[in-house]
C-alpha atoms as a PDB file:
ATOM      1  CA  UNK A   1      81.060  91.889 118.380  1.00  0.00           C
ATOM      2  CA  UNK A   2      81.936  91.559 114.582  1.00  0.00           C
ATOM      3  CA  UNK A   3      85.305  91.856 113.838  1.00  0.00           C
ATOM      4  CA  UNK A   4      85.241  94.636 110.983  1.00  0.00           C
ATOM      5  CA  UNK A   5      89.367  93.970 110.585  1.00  0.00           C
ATOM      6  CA  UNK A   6      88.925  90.123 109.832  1.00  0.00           C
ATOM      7  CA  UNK A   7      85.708  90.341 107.827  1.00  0.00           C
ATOM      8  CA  UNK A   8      87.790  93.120 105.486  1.00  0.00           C
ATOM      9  CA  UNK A   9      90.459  91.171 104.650  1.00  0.00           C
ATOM     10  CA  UNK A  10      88.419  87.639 104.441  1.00  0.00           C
ATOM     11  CA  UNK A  11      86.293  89.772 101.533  1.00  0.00           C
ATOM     12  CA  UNK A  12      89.702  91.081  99.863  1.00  0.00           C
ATOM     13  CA  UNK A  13      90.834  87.233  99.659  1.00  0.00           C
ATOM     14  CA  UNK A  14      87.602  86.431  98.409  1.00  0.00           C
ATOM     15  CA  UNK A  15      87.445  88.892  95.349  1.00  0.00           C
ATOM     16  CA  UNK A  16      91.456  88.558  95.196  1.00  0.00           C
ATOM     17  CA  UNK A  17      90.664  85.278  94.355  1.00  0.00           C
ATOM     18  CA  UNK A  18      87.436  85.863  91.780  1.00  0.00           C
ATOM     19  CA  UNK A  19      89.906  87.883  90.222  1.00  0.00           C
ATOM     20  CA  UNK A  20      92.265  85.688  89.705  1.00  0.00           C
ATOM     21  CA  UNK A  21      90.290  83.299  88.274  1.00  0.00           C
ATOM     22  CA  UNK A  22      89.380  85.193  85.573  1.00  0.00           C
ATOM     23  CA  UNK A  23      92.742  86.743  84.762  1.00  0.00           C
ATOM     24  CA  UNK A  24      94.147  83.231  85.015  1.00  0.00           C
ATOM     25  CA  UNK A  25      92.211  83.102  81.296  1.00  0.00           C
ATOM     26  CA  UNK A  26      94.941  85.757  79.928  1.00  0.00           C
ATOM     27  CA  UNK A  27      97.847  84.384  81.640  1.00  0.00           C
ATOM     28  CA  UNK A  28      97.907  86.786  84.422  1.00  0.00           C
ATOM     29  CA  UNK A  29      96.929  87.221  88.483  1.00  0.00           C
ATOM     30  CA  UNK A  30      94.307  89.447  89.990  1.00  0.00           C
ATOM     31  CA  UNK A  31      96.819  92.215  89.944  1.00  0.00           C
ATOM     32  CA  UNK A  32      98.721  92.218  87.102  1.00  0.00           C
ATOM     33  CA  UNK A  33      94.689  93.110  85.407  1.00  0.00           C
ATOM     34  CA  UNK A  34      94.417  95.816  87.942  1.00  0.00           C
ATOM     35  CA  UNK A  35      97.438  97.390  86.750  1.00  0.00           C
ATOM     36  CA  UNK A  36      96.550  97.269  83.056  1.00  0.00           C
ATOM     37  CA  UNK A  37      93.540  98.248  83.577  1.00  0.00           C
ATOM     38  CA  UNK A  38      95.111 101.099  85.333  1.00  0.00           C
ATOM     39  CA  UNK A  39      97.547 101.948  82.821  1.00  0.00           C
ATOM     40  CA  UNK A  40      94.366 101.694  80.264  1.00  0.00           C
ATOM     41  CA  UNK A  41      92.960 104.747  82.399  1.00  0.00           C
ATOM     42  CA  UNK A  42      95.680 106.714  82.029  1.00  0.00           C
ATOM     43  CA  UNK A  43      97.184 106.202  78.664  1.00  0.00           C
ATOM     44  CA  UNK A  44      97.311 109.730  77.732  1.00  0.00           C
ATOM     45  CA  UNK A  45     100.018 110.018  80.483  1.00  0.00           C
ATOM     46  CA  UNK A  46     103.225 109.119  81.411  1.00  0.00           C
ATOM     47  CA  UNK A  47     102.998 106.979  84.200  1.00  0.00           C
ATOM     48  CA  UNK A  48     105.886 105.788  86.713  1.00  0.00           C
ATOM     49  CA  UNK A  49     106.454 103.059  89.082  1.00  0.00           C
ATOM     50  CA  UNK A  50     105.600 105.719  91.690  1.00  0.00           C
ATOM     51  CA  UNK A  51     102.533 106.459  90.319  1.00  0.00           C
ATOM     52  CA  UNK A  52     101.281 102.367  90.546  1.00  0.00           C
ATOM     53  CA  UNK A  53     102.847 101.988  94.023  1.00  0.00           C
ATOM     54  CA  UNK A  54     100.817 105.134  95.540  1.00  0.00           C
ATOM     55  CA  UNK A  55      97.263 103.985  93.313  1.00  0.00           C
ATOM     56  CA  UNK A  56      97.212 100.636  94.987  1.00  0.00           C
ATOM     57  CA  UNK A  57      99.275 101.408  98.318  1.00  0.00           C
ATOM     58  CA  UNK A  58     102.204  98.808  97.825  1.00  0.00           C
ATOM     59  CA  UNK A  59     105.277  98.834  98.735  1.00  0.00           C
ATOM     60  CA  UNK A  60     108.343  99.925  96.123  1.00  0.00           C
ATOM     61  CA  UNK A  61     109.643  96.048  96.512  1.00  0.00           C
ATOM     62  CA  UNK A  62     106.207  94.529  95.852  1.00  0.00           C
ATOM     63  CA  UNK A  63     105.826  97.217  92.519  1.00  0.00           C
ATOM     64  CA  UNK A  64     109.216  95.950  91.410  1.00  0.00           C
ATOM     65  CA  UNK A  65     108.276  92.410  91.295  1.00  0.00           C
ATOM     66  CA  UNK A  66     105.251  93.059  90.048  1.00  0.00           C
ATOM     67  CA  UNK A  67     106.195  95.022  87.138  1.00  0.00           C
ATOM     68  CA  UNK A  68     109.805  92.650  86.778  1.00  0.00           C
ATOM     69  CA  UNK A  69     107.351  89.593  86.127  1.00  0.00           C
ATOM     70  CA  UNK A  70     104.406  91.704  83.866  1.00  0.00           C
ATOM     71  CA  UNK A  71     107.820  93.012  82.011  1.00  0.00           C
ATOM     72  CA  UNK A  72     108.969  89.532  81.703  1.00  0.00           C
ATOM     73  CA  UNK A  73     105.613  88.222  80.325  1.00  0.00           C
ATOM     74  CA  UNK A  74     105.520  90.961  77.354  1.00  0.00           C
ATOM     75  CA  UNK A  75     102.275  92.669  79.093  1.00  0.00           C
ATOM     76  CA  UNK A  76     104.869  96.493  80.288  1.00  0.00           C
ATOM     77  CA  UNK A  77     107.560  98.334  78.735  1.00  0.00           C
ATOM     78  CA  UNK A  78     109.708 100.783  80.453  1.00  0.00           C
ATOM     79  CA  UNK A  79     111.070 103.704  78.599  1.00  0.00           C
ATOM     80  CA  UNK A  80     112.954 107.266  79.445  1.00  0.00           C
ATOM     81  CA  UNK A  81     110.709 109.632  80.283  1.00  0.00           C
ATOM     82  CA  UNK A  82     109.915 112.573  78.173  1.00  0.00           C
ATOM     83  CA  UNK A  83     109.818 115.286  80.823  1.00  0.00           C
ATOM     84  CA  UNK A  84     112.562 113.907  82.807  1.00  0.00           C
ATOM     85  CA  UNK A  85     115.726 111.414  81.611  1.00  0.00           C
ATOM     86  CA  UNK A  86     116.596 110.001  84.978  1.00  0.00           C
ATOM     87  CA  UNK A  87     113.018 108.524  85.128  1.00  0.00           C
ATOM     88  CA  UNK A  88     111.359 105.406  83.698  1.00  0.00           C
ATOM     89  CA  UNK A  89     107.806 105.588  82.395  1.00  0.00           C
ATOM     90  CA  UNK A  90     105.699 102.464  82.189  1.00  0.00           C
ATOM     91  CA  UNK A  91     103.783 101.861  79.436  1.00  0.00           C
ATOM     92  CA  UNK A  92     101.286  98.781  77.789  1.00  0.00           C
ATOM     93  CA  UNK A  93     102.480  96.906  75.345  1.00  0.00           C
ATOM     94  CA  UNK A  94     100.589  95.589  72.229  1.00  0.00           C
ATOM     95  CA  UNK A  95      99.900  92.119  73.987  1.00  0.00           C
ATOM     96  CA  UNK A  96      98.350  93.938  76.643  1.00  0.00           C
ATOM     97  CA  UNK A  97      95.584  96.474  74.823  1.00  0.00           C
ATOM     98  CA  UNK A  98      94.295  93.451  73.091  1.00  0.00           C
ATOM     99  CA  UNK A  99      93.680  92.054  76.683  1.00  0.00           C
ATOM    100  CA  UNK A 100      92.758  95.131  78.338  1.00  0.00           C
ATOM    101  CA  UNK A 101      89.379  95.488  76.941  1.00  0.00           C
ATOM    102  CA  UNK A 102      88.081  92.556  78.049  1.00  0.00           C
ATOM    103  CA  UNK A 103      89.705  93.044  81.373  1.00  0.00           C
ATOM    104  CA  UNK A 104      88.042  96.217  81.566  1.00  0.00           C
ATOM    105  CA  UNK A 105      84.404  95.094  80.801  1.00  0.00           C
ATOM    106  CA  UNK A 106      85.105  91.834  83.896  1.00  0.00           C
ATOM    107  CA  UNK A 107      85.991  94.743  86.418  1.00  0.00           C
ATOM    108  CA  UNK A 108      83.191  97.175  85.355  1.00  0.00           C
ATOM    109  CA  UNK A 109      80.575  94.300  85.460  1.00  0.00           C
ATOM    110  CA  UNK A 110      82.126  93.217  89.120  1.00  0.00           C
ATOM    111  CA  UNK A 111      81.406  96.546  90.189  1.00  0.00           C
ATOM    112  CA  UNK A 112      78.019  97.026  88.603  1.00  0.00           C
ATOM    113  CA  UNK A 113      76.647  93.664  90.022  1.00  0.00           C
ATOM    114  CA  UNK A 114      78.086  94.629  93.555  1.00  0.00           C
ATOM    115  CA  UNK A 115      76.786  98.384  93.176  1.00  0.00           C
ATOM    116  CA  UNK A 116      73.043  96.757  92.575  1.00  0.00           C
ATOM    117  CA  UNK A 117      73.195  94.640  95.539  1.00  0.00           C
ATOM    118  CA  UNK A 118      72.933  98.032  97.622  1.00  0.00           C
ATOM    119  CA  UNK A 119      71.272 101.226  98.165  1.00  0.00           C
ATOM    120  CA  UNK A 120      72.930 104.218  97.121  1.00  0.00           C
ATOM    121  CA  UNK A 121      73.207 105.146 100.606  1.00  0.00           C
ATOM    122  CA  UNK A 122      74.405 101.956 101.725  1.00  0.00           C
ATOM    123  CA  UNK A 123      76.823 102.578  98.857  1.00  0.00           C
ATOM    124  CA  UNK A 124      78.219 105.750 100.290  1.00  0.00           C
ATOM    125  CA  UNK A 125      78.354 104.173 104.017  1.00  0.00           C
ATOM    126  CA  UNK A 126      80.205 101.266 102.829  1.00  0.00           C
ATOM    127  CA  UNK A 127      83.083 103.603 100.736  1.00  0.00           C
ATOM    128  CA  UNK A 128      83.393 105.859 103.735  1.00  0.00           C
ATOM    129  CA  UNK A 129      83.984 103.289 105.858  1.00  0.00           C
ATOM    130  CA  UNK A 130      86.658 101.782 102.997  1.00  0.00           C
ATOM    131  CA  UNK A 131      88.309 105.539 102.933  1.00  0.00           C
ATOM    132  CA  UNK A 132      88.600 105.149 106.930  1.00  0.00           C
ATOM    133  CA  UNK A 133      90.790 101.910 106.740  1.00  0.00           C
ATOM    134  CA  UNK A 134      92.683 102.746 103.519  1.00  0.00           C
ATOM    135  CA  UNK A 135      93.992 106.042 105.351  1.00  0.00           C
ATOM    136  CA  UNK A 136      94.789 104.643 108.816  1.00  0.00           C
END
């Protein structure tokens, strides 16, 4: 019997790491470019540490680190919120648009090249079964 738990994570490691190796080009890890690029998405908005720990399902401590080191390495601001002065909003700095783009165009390439490797129905199977182990 496969073992659907192990195979998972051994293919999160695996593009983890494909990831990293090409972020490793700007200075940054695999997730540090996931969170630009998802501050890129959603520029128009004020976005809070909140908002990153729920979009990739981290824990507050792990966000804070994260966000401590991308602060640290000129790529995130923090500033007070417009809507509410007891909050922080995160926010790209200039360093990090000129690298989002081409972060952007790696991660939209990695999922076009996967995305032609299956049926569209195999597609759909395979994100269910994603959506079933994200929300366990």
């Amino acid at each position: 019997m496969d073992h659907f738990g192990r195979l998972l994570k051994q293919a999160n490691n695996n593009m983890m790491r494909h990831f990293d190796q090409f972020a490793k080009r700007f200075g940054l890890t695999g997730n540090q470019m996931a969170v630009i690029d998802f501050l890129m998405n959603h520029a128009e908005e004020e976005i809070f540490q909140r908002d990153i720990e729920h979009e990739f399902n981290i824990q507050r401590s792990t966000t804070t680190v994260l966000l401590q080191r991308m602060e640290k390495k000129g790529l995130i601001e923090r500033h007070t919120s417009s809507k509410d002065a007891r909050q922080k909003a995160v926010a790209l700095t200039d360093k990090a648009v000129k690298i989002a783009s081409a972060c952007q165009t790696y991660l939209r390439a990695e999922e076009e090249e996967f995305a032609q490797q299956f049926s569209a129905e195999e597609r759909e199977i395979f994100l269910n079964i994603l959506q079933h182990y994200r929300n366990l």
